[in-house]
C-alpha atoms as a PDB file:
ATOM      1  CA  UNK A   1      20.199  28.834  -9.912  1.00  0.00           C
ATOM      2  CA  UNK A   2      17.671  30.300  -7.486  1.00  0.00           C
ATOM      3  CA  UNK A   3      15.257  27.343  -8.391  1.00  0.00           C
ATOM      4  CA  UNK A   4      18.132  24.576  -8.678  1.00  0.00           C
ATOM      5  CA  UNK A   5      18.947  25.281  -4.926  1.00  0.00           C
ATOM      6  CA  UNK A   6      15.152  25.466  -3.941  1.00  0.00           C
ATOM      7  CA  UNK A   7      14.545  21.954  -5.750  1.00  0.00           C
ATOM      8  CA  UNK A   8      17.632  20.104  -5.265  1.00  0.00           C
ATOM      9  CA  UNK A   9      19.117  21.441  -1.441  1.00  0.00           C
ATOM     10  CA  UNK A  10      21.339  18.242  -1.105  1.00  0.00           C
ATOM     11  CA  UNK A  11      23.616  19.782  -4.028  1.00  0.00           C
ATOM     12  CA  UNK A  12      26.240  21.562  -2.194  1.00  0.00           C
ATOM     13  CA  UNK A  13      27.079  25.480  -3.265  1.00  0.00           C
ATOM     14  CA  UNK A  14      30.266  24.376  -4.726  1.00  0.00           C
ATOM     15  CA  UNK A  15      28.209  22.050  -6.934  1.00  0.00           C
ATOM     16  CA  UNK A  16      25.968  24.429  -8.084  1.00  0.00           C
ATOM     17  CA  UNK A  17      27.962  27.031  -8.906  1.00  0.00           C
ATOM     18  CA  UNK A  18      29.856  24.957 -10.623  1.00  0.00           C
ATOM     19  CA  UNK A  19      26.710  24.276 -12.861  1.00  0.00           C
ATOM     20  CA  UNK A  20      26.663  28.443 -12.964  1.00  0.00           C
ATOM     21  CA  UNK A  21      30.475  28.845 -14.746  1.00  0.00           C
ATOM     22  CA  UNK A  22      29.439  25.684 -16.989  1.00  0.00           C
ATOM     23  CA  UNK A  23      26.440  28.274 -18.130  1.00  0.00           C
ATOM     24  CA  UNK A  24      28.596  30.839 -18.495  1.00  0.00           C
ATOM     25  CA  UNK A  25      31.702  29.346 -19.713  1.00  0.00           C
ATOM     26  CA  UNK A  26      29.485  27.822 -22.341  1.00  0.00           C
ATOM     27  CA  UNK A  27      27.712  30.817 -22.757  1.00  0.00           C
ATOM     28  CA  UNK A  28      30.141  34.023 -21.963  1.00  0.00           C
ATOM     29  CA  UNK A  29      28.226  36.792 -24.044  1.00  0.00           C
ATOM     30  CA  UNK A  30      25.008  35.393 -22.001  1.00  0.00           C
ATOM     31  CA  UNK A  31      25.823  36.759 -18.732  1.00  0.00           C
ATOM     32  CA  UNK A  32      23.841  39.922 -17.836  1.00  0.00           C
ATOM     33  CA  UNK A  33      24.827  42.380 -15.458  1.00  0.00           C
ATOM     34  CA  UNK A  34      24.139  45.884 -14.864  1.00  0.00           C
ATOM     35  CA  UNK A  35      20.322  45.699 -14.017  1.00  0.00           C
ATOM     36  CA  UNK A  36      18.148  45.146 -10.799  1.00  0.00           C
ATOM     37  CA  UNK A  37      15.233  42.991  -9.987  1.00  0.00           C
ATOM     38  CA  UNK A  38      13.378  46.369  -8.973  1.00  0.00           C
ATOM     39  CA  UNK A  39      13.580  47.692 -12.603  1.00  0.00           C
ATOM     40  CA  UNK A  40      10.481  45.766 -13.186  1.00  0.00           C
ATOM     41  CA  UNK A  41       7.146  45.604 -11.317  1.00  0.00           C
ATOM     42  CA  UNK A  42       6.104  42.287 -11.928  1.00  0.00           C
ATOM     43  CA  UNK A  43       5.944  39.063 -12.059  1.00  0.00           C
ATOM     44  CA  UNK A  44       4.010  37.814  -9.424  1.00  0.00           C
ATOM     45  CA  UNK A  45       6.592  35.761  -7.613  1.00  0.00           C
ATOM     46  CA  UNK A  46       9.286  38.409  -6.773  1.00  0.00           C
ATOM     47  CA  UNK A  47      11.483  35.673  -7.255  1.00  0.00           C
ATOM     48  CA  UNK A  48      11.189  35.565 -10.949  1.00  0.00           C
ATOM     49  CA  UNK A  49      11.946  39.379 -11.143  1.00  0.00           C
ATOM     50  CA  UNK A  50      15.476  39.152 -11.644  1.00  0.00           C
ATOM     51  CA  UNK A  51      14.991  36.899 -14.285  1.00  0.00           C
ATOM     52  CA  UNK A  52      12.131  39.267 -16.473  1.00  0.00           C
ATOM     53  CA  UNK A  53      14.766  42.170 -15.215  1.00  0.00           C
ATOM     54  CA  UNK A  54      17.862  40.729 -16.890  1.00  0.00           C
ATOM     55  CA  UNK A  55      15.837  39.713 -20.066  1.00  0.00           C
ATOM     56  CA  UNK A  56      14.366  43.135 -20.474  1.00  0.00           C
ATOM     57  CA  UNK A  57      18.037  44.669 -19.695  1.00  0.00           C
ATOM     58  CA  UNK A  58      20.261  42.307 -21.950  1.00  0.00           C
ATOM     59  CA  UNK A  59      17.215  43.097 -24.776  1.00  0.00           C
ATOM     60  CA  UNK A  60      16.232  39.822 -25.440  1.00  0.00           C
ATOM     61  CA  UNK A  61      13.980  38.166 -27.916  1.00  0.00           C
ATOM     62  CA  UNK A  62      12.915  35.404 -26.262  1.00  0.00           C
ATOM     63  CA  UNK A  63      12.685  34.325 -22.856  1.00  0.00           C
ATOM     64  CA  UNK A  64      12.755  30.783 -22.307  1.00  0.00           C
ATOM     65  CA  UNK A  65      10.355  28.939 -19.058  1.00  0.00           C
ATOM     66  CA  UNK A  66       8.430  26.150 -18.616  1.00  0.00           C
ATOM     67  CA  UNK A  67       6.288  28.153 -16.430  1.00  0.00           C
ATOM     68  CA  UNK A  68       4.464  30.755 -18.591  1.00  0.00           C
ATOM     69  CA  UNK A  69       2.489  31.990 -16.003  1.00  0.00           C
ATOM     70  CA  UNK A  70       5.214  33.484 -14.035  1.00  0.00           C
ATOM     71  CA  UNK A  71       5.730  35.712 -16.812  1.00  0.00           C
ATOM     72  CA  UNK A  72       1.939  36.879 -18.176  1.00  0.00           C
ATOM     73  CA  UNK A  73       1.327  39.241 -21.055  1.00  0.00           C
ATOM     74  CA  UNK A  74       0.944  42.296 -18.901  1.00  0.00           C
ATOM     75  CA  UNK A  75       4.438  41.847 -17.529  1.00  0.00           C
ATOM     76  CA  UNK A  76       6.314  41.280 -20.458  1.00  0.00           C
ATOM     77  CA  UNK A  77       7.080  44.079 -23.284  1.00  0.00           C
ATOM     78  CA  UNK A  78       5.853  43.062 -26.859  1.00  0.00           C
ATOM     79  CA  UNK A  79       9.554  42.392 -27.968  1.00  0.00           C
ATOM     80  CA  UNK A  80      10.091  39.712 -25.716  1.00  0.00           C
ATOM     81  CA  UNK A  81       8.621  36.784 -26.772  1.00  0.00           C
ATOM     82  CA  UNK A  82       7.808  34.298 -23.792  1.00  0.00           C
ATOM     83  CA  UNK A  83       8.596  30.731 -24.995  1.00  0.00           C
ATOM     84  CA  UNK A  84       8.420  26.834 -23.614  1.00  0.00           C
ATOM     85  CA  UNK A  85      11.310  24.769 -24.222  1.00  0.00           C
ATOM     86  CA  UNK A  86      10.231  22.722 -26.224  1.00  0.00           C
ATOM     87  CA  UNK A  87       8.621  26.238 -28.183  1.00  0.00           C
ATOM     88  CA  UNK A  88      12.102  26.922 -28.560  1.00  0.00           C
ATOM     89  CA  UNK A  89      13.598  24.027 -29.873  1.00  0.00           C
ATOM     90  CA  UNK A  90      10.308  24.032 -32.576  1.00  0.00           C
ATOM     91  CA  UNK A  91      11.073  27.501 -33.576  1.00  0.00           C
ATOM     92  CA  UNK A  92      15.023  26.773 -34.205  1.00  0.00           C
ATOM     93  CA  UNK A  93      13.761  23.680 -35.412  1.00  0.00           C
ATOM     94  CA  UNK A  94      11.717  25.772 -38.017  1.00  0.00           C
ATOM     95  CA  UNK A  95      14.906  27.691 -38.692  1.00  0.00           C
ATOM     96  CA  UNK A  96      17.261  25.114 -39.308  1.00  0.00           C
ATOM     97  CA  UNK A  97      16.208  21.612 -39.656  1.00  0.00           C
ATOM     98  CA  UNK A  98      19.855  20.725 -40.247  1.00  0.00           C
ATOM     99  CA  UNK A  99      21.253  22.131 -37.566  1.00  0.00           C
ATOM    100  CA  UNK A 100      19.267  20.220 -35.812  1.00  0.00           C
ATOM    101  CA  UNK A 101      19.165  17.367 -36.629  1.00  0.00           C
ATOM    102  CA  UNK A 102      23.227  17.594 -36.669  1.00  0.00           C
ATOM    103  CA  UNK A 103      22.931  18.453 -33.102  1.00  0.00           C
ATOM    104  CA  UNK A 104      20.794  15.302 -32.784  1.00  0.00           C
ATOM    105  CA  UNK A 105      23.694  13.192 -34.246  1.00  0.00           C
ATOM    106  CA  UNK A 106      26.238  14.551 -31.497  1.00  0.00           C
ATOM    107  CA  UNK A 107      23.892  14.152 -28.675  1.00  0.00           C
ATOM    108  CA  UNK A 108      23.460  10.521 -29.509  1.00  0.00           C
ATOM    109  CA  UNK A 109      27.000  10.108 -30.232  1.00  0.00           C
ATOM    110  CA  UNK A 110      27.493  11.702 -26.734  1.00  0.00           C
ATOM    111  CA  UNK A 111      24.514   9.284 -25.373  1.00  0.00           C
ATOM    112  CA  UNK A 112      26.149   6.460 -26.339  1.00  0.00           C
ATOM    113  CA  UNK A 113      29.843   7.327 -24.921  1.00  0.00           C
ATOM    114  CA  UNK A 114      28.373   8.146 -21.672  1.00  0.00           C
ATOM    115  CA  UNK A 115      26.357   5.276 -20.809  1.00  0.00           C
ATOM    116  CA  UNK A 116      28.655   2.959 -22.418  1.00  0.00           C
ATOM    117  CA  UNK A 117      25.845   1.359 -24.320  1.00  0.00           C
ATOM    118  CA  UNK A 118      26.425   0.998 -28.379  1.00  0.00           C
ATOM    119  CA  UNK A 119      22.986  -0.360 -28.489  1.00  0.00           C
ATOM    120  CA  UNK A 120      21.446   3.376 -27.511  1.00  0.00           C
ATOM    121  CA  UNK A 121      20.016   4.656 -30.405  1.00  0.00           C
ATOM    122  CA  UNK A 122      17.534   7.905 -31.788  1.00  0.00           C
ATOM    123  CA  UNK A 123      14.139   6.481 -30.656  1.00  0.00           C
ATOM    124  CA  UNK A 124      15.436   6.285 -26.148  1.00  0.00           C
ATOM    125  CA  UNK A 125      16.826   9.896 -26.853  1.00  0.00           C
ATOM    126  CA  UNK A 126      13.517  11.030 -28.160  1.00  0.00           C
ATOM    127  CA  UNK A 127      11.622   9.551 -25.110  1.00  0.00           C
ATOM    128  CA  UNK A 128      14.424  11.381 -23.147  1.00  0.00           C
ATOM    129  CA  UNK A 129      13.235  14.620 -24.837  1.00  0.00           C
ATOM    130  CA  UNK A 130       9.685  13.947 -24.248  1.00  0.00           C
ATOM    131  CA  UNK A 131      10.409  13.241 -20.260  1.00  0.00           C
ATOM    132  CA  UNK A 132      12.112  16.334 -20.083  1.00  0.00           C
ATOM    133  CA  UNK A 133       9.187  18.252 -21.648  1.00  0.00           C
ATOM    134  CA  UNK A 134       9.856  18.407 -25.276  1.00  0.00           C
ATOM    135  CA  UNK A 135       7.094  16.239 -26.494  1.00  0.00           C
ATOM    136  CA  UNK A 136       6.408  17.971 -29.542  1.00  0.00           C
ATOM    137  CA  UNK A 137      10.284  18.065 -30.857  1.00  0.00           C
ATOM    138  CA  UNK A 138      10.758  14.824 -30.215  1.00  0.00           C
ATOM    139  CA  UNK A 139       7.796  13.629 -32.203  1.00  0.00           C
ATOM    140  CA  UNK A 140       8.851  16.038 -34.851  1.00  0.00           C
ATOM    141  CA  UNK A 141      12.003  14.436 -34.902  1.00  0.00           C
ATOM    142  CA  UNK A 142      10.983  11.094 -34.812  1.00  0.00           C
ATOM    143  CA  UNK A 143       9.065  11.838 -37.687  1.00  0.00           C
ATOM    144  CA  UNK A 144      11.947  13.411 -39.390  1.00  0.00           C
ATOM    145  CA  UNK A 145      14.116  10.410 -38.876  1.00  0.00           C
ATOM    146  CA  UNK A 146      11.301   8.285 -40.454  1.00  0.00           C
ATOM    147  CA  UNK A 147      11.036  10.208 -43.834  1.00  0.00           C
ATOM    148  CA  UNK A 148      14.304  12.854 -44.040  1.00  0.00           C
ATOM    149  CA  UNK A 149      12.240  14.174 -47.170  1.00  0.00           C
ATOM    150  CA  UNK A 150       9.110  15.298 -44.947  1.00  0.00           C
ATOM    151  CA  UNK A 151       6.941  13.685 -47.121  1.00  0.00           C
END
């Protein structure tokens, strides 16, 4: 949220923190508590603490950031696993193809409800996914939707 209010300062605290129960609403078992930015000494920016703090509190596997080099090697304990988005969405990708790609049905479902288009279709929500720094997934995907086999 820290970032969100840095970046975008014309969004109101109300609107924001609505965005923060969304997260946690969607996401109830996700909310860490019970730990302090000073249990770590690093990253660099001392605004990223927090975040390294609560992932090395709540024992995560992963920690998800476009911006690997607020987290380097020597701050991060071999179990945690410091991954890009679109990393991420590879490795569940890698996981469960179907899921995905299920999850790729609903969001252009949802795409096409919420811009009231019924022309939208797979190939704008991939460039979507590349704009918003998934370039890899979305070419995965496009070549998924091409040949289902993976021929």
């Amino acid at each position: 949220m820290y970032r969100l209010r840095r970046k975008r300062p014309e969004h109101s605290e109300q609107a924001i923190g609505g965005q923060r129960r969304r997260f946690v609403q969607a996401f109830p078992y996700g909310l860490v508590t019970g730990y302090s930015p000073h249990d770590v000494p690093c990253p660099p920016d001392p605004d990223d603490r927090h975040v390294l703090a609560a992932a090395v509190h709540g024992r995560a596997d992963i920690l998800m950031t476009d911006d690997r080099r607020a987290f380097p090697p020597e701050c991060v304990r071999e179990s945690l696993s410091v991954r890009t988005g679109d990393e991420f969405l590879n490795w569940a990708a890698d996981r469960s193809m179907p899921l995905v790609m299920r999850t790729l049905a609903r969001q252009i479902d949802y795409y096409r409800r919420s811009l009231v288009a019924e022309d939208k279709d797979a190939i704008e929500l991939l460039a979507h996914l590349r704009k918003a720094g998934a370039p890899r997934l979305a070419e995965r995907l496009e070549n998924h939707l091409a040949d289902p086999s993976g021929r």
